[in-house]
N, C-alpha and C. Protein backbone atom coordinates (compact mmCIF):
# COMPACT_ATOMS: atom_id res chain seq x y z
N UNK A 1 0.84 -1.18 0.00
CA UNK A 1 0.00 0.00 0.00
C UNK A 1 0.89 1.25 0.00
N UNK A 2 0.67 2.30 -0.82
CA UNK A 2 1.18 3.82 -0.41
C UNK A 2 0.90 4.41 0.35
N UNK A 3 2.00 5.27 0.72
CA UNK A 3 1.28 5.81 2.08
C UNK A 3 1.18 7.12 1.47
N UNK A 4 0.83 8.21 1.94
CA UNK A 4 0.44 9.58 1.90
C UNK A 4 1.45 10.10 1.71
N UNK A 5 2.98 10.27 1.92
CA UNK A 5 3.98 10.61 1.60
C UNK A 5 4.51 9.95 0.60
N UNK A 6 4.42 8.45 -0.10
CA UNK A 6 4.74 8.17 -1.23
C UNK A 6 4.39 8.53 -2.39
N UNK A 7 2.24 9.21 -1.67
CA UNK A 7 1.44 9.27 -2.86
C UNK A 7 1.97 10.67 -3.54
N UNK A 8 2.57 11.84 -2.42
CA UNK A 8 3.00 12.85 -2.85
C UNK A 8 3.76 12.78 -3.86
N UNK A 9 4.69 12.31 -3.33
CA UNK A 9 6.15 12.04 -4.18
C UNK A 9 6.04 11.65 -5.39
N UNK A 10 5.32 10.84 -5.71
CA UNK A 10 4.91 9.75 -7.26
C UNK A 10 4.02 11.12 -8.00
N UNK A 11 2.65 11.63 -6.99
CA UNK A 11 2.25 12.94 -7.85
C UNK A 11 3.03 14.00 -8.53
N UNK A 12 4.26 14.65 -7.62
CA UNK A 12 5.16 15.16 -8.15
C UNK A 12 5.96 14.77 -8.90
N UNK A 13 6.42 13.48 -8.95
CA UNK A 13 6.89 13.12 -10.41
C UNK A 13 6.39 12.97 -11.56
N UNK A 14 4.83 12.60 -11.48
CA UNK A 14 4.23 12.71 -12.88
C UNK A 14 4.44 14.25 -12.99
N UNK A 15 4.32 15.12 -11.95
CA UNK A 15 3.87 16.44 -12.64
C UNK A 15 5.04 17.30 -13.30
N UNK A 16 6.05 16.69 -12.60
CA UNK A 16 8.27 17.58 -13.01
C UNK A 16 8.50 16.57 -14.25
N UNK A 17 7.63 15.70 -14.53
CA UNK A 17 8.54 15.31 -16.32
C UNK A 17 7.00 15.18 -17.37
N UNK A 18 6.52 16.45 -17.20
CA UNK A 18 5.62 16.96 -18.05
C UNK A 18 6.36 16.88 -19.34
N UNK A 19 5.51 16.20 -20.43
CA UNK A 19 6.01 15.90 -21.67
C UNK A 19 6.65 17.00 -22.79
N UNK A 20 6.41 18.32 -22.58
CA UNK A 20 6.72 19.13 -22.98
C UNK A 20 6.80 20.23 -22.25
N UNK A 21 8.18 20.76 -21.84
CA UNK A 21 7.91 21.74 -21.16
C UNK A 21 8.34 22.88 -21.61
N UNK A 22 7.12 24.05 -21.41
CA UNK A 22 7.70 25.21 -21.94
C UNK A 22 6.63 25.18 -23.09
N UNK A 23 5.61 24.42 -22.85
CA UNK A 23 4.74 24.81 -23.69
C UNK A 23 3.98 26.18 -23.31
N UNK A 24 2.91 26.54 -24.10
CA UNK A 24 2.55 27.86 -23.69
C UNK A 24 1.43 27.70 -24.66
N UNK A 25 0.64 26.65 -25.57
CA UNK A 25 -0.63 26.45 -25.82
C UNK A 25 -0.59 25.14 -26.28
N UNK A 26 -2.09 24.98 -26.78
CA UNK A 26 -2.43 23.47 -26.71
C UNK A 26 -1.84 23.25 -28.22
N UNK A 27 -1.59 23.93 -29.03
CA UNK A 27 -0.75 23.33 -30.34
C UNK A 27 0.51 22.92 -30.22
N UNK A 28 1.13 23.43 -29.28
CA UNK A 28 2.66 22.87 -28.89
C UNK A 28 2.41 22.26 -28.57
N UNK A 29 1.45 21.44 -27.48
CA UNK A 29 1.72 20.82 -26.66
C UNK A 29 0.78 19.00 -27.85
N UNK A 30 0.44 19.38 -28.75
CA UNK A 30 -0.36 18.63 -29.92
C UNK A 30 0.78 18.04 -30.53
N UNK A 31 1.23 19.07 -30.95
CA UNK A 31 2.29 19.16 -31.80
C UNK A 31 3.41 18.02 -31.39
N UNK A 32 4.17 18.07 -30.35
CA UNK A 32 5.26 17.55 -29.65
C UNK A 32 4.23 15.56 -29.02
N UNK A 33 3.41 16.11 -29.00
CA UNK A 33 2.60 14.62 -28.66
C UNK A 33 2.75 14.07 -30.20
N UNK A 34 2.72 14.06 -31.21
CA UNK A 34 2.02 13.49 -32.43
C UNK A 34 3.28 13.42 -32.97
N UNK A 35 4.85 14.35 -32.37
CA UNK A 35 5.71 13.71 -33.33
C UNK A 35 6.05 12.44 -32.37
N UNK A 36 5.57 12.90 -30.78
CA UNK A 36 6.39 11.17 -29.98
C UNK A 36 5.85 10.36 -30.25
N UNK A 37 4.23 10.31 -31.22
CA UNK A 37 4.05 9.21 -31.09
C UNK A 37 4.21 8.64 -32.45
N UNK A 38 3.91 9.52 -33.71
CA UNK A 38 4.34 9.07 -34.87
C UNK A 38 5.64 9.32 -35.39
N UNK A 39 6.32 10.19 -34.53
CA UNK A 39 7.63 11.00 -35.20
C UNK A 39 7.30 12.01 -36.67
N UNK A 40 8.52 11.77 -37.52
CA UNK A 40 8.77 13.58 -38.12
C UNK A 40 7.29 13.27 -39.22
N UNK A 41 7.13 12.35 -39.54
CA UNK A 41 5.95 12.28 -40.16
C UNK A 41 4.86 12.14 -39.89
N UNK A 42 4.50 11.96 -38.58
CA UNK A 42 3.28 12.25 -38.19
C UNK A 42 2.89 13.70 -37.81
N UNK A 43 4.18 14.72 -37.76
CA UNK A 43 4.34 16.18 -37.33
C UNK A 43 3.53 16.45 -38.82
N UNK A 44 4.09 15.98 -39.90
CA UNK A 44 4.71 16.41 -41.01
C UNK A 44 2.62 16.61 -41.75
N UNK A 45 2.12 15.34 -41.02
CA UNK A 45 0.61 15.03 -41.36
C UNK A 45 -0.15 15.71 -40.88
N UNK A 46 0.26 16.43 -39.77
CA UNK A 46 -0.68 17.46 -38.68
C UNK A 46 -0.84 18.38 -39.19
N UNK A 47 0.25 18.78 -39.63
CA UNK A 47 0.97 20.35 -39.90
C UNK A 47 0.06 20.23 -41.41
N UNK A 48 0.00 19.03 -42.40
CA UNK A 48 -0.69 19.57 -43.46
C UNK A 48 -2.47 19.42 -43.20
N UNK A 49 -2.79 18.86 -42.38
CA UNK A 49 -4.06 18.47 -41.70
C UNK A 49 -4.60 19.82 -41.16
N UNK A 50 -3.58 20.58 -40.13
CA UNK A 50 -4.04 22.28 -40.06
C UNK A 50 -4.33 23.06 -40.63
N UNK A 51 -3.22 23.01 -41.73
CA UNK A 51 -3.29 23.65 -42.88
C UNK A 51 -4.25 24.11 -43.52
N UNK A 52 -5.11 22.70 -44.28
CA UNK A 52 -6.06 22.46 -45.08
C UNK A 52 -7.60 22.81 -44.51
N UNK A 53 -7.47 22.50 -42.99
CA UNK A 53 -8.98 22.70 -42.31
C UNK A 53 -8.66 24.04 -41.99
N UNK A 54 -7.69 24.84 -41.69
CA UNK A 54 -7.32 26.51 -41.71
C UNK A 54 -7.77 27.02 -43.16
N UNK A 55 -7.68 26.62 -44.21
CA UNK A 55 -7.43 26.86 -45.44
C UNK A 55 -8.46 27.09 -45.72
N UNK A 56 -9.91 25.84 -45.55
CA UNK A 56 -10.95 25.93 -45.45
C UNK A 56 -11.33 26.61 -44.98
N UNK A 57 -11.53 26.81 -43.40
CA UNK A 57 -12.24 28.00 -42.69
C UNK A 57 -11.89 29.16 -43.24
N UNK A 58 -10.81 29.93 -43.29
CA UNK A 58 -10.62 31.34 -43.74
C UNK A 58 -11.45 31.66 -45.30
N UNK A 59 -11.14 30.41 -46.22
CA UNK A 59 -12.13 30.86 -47.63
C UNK A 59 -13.67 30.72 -47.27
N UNK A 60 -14.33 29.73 -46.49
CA UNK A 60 -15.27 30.05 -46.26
C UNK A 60 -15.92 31.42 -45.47
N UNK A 61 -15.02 31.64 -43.95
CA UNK A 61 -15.64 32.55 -43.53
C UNK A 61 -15.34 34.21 -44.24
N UNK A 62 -14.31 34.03 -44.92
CA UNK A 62 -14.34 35.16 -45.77
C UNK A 62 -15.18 35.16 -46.65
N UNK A 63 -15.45 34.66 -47.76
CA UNK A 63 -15.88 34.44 -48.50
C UNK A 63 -17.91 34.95 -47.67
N UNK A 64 -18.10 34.35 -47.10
CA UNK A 64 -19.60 34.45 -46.55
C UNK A 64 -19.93 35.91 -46.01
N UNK A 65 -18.36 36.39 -45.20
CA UNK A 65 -18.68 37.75 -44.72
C UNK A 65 -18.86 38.71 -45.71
N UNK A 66 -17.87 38.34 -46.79
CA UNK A 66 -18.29 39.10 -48.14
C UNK A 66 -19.34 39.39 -48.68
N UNK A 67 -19.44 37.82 -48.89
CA UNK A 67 -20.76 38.14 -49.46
C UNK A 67 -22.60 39.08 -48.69
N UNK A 68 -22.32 37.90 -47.26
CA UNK A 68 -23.38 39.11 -46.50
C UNK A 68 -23.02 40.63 -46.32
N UNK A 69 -22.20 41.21 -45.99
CA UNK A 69 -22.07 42.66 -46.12
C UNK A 69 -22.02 43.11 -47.46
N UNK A 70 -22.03 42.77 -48.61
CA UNK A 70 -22.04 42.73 -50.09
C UNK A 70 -23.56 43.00 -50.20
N UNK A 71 -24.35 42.11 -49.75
CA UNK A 71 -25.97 42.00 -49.87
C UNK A 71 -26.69 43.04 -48.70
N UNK A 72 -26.52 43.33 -47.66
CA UNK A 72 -26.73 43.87 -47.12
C UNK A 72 -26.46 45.87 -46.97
N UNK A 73 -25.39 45.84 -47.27
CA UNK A 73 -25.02 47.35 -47.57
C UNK A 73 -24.53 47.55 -49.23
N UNK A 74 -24.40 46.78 -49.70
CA UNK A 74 -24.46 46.86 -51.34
C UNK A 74 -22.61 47.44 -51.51
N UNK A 75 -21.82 47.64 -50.97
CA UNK A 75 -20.46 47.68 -51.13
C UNK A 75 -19.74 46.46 -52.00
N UNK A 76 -18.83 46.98 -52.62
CA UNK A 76 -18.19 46.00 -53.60
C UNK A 76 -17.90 44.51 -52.59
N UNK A 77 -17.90 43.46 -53.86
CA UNK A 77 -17.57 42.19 -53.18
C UNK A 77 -16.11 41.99 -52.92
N UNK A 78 -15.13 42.34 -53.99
CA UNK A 78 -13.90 42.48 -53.83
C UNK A 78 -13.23 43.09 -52.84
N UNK A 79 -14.08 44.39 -52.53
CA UNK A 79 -13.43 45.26 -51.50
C UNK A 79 -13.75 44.80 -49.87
N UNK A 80 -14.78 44.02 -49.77
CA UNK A 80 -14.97 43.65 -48.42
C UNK A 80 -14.49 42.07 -48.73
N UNK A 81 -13.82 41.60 -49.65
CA UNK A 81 -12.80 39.99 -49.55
C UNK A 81 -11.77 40.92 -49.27
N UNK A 82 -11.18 41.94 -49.74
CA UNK A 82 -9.71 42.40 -49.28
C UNK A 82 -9.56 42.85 -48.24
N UNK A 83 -10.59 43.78 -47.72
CA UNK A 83 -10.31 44.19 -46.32
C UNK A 83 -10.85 43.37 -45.43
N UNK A 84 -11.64 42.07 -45.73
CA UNK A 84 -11.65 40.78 -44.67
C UNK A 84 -10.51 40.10 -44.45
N UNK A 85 -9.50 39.93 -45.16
CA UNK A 85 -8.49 39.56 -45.25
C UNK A 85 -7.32 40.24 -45.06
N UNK A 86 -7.25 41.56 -45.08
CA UNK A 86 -6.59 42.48 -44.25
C UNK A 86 -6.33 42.36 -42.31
N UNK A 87 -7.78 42.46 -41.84
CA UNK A 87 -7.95 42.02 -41.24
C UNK A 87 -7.80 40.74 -40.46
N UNK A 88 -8.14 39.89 -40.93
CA UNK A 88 -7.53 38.65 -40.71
C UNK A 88 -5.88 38.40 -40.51
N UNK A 89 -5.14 39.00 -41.53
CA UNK A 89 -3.89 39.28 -41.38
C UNK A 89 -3.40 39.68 -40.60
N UNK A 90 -3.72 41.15 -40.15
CA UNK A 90 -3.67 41.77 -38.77
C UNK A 90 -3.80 40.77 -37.37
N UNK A 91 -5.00 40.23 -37.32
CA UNK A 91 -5.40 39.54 -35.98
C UNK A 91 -4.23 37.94 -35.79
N UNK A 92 -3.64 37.66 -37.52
CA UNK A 92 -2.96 36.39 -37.04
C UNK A 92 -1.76 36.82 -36.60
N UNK A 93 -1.52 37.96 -36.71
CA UNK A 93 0.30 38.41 -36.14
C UNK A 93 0.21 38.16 -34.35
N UNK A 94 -1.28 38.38 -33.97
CA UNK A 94 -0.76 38.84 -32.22
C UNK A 94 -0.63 37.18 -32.03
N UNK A 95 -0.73 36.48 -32.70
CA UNK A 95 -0.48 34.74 -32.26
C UNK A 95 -1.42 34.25 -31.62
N UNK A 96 -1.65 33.19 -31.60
CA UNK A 96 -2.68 32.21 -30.72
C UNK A 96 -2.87 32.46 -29.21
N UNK A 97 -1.84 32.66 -28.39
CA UNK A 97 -1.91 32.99 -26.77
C UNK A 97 -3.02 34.40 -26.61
N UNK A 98 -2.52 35.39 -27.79
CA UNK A 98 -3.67 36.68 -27.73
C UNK A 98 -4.65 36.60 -28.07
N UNK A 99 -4.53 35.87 -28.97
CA UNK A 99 -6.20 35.48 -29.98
C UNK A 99 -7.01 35.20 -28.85
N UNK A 100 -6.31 34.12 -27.91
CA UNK A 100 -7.41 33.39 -27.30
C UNK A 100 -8.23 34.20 -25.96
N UNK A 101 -6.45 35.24 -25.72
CA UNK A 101 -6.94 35.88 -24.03
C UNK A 101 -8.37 36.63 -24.89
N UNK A 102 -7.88 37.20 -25.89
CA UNK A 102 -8.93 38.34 -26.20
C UNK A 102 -10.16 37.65 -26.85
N UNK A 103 -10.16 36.75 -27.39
CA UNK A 103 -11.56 35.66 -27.42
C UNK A 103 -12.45 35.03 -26.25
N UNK A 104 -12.20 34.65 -25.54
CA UNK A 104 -12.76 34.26 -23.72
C UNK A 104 -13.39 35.07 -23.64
N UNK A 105 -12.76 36.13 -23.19
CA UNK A 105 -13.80 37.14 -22.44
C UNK A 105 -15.66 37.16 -23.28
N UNK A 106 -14.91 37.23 -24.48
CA UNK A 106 -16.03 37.79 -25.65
C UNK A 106 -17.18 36.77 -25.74
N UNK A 107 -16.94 35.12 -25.76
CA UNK A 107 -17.43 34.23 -25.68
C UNK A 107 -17.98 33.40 -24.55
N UNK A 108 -17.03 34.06 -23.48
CA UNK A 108 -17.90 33.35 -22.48
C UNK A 108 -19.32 34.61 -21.84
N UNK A 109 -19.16 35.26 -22.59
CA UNK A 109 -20.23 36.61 -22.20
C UNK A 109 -21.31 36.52 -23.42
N UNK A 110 -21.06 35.57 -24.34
CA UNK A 110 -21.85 35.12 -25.41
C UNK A 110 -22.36 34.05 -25.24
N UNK A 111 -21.95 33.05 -25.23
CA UNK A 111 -22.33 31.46 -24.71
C UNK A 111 -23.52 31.38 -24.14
N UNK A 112 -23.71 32.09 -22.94
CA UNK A 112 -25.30 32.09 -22.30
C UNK A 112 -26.56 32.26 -23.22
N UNK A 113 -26.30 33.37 -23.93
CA UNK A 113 -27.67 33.60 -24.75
C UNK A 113 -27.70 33.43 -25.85
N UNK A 114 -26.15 32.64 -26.66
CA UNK A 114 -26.36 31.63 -27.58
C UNK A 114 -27.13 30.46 -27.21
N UNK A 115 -27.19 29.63 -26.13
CA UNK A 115 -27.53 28.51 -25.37
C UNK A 115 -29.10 28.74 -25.78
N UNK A 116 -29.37 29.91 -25.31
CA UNK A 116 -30.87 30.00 -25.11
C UNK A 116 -31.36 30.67 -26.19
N UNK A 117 -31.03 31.03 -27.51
CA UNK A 117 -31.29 31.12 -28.78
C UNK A 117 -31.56 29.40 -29.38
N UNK A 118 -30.73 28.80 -29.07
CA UNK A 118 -30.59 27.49 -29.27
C UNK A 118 -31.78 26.43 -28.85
N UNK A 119 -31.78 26.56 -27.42
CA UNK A 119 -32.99 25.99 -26.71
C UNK A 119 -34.16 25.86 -27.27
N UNK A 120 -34.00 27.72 -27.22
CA UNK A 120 -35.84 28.41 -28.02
C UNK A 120 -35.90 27.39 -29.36
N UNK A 121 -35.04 27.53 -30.23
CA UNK A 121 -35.33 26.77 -31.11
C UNK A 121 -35.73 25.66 -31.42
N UNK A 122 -35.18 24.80 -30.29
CA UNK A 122 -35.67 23.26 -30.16
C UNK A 122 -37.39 23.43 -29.85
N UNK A 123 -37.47 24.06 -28.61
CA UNK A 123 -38.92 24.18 -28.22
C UNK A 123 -39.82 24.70 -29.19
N UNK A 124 -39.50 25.62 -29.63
CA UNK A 124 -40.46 26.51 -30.93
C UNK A 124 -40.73 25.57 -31.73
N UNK A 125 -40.18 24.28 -32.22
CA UNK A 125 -41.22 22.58 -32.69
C UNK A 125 -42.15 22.79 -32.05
N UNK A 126 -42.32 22.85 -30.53
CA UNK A 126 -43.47 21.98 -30.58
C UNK A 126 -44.53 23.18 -29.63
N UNK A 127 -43.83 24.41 -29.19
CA UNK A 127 -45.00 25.20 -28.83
C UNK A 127 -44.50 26.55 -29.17
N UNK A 128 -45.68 27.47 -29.39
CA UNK A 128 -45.33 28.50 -29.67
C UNK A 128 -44.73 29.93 -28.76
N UNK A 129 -43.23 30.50 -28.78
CA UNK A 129 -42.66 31.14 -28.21
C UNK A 129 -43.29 32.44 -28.12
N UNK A 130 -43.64 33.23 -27.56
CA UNK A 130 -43.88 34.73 -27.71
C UNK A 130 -42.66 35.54 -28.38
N UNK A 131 -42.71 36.54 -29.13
CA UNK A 131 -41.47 37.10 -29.21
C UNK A 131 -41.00 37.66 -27.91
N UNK A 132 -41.38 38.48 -27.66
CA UNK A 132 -41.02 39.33 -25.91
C UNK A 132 -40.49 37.90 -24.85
N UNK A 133 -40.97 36.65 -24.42
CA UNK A 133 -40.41 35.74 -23.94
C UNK A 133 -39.14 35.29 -24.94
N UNK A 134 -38.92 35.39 -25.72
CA UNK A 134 -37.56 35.34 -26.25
C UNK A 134 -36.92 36.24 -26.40
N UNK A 135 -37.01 37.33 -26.52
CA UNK A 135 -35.81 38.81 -26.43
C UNK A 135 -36.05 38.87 -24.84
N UNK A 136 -36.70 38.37 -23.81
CA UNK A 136 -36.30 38.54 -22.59
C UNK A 136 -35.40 37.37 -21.96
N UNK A 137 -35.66 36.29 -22.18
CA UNK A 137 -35.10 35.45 -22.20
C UNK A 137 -32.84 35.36 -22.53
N UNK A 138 -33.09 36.07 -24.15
CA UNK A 138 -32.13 36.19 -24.75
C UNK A 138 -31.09 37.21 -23.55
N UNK A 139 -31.76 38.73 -24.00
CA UNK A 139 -31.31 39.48 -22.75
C UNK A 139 -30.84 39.11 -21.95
N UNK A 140 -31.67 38.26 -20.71
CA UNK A 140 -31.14 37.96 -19.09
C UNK A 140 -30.29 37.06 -19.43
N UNK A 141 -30.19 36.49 -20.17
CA UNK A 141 -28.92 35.57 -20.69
C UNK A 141 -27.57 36.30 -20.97
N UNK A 142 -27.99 37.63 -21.60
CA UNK A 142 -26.60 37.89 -22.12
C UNK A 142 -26.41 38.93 -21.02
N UNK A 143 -27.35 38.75 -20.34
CA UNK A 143 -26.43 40.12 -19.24
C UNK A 143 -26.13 39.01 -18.18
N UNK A 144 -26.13 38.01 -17.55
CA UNK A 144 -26.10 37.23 -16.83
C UNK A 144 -24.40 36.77 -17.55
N UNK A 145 -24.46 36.68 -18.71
CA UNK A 145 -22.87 36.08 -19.40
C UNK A 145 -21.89 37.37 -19.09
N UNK A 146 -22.49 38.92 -19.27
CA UNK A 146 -21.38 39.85 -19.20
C UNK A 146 -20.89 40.09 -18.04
N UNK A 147 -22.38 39.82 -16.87
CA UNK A 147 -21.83 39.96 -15.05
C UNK A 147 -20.79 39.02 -15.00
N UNK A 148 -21.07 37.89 -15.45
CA UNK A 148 -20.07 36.80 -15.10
C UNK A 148 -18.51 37.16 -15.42
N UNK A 149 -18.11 37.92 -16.45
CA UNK A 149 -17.22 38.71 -16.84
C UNK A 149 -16.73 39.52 -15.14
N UNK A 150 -17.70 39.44 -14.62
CA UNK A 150 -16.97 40.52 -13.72
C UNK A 150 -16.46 39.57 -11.99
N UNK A 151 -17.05 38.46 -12.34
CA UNK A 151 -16.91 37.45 -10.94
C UNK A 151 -15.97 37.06 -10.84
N UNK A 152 -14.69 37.14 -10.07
CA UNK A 152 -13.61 36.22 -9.91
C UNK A 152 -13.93 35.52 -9.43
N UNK A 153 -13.46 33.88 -10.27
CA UNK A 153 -13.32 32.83 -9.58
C UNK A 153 -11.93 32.09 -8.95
């Protein structure tokens, strides 16, 4: 049996030969898993696997923002693909660690009254929503997500 001082000791060793250290997000830490387990070619498969589903997302979500602000305010299509992509450019320089601090906040103050946009929807099958019970609904949701912004946990 272990005793309480062995169990320490064994915890602290799993935790001092952390597989990568000096990571600083979950792609390094992806990254360095997938070459130990496949080596330089399983890096080599990731890296074009990112790529391609990156590759995807950016032509799609460009491409869509274009086009809705295109239809909506009637501005050239070209000019809102270039300055979507301007943009985009801009936001990939601050790197993934910024992307993300400055994404959280935004999303977890969103999440709530996405949830309950979502909900409504399921229910609205099978009974009918009021509008006012759903923009109140929505509301106390999203102010309930921005207080939370302010709670340390």
């Amino acid at each position: 049996m272990i005793s309480k001082c062995e169990w320490h000791d064994y915890a602290g060793c799993l935790q001092s030969h952390s597989p990568v250290r000096g990571a600083t997000n979950g792609m390094q830490v992806m990254s360095a898993y997938v070459e130990t387990v496949f080596g330089v070619y399983g890096r080599v498969l990731l890296a074009a696997i990112i790529t391609l589903a990156c590759l995807v997302t950016a032509i799609g979500l460009t491409t869509g923002t274009a086009r809705y602000f295109n239809q909506t305010t009637g501005a050239s299509y070209g000019l809102l693909v270039t300055l979507s992509l301007m943009v985009s450019a801009a936001l990939a320089v601050l790197g993934l660690n910024s992307l993300t601090a400055m994404a959280v906040p935004v999303l977890c103050a969103i999440y709530p009254a996405a949830l309950v946009v979502v909900a409504l929807g399921i229910v609205r099958k099978w009974t009918d929503v009021p509008t006012n019970l759903y923009q109140l609904l929505f509301y106390s949701a999203l102010a309930v997500g921005i207080m939370s912004l302010f709670v340390k946990s």
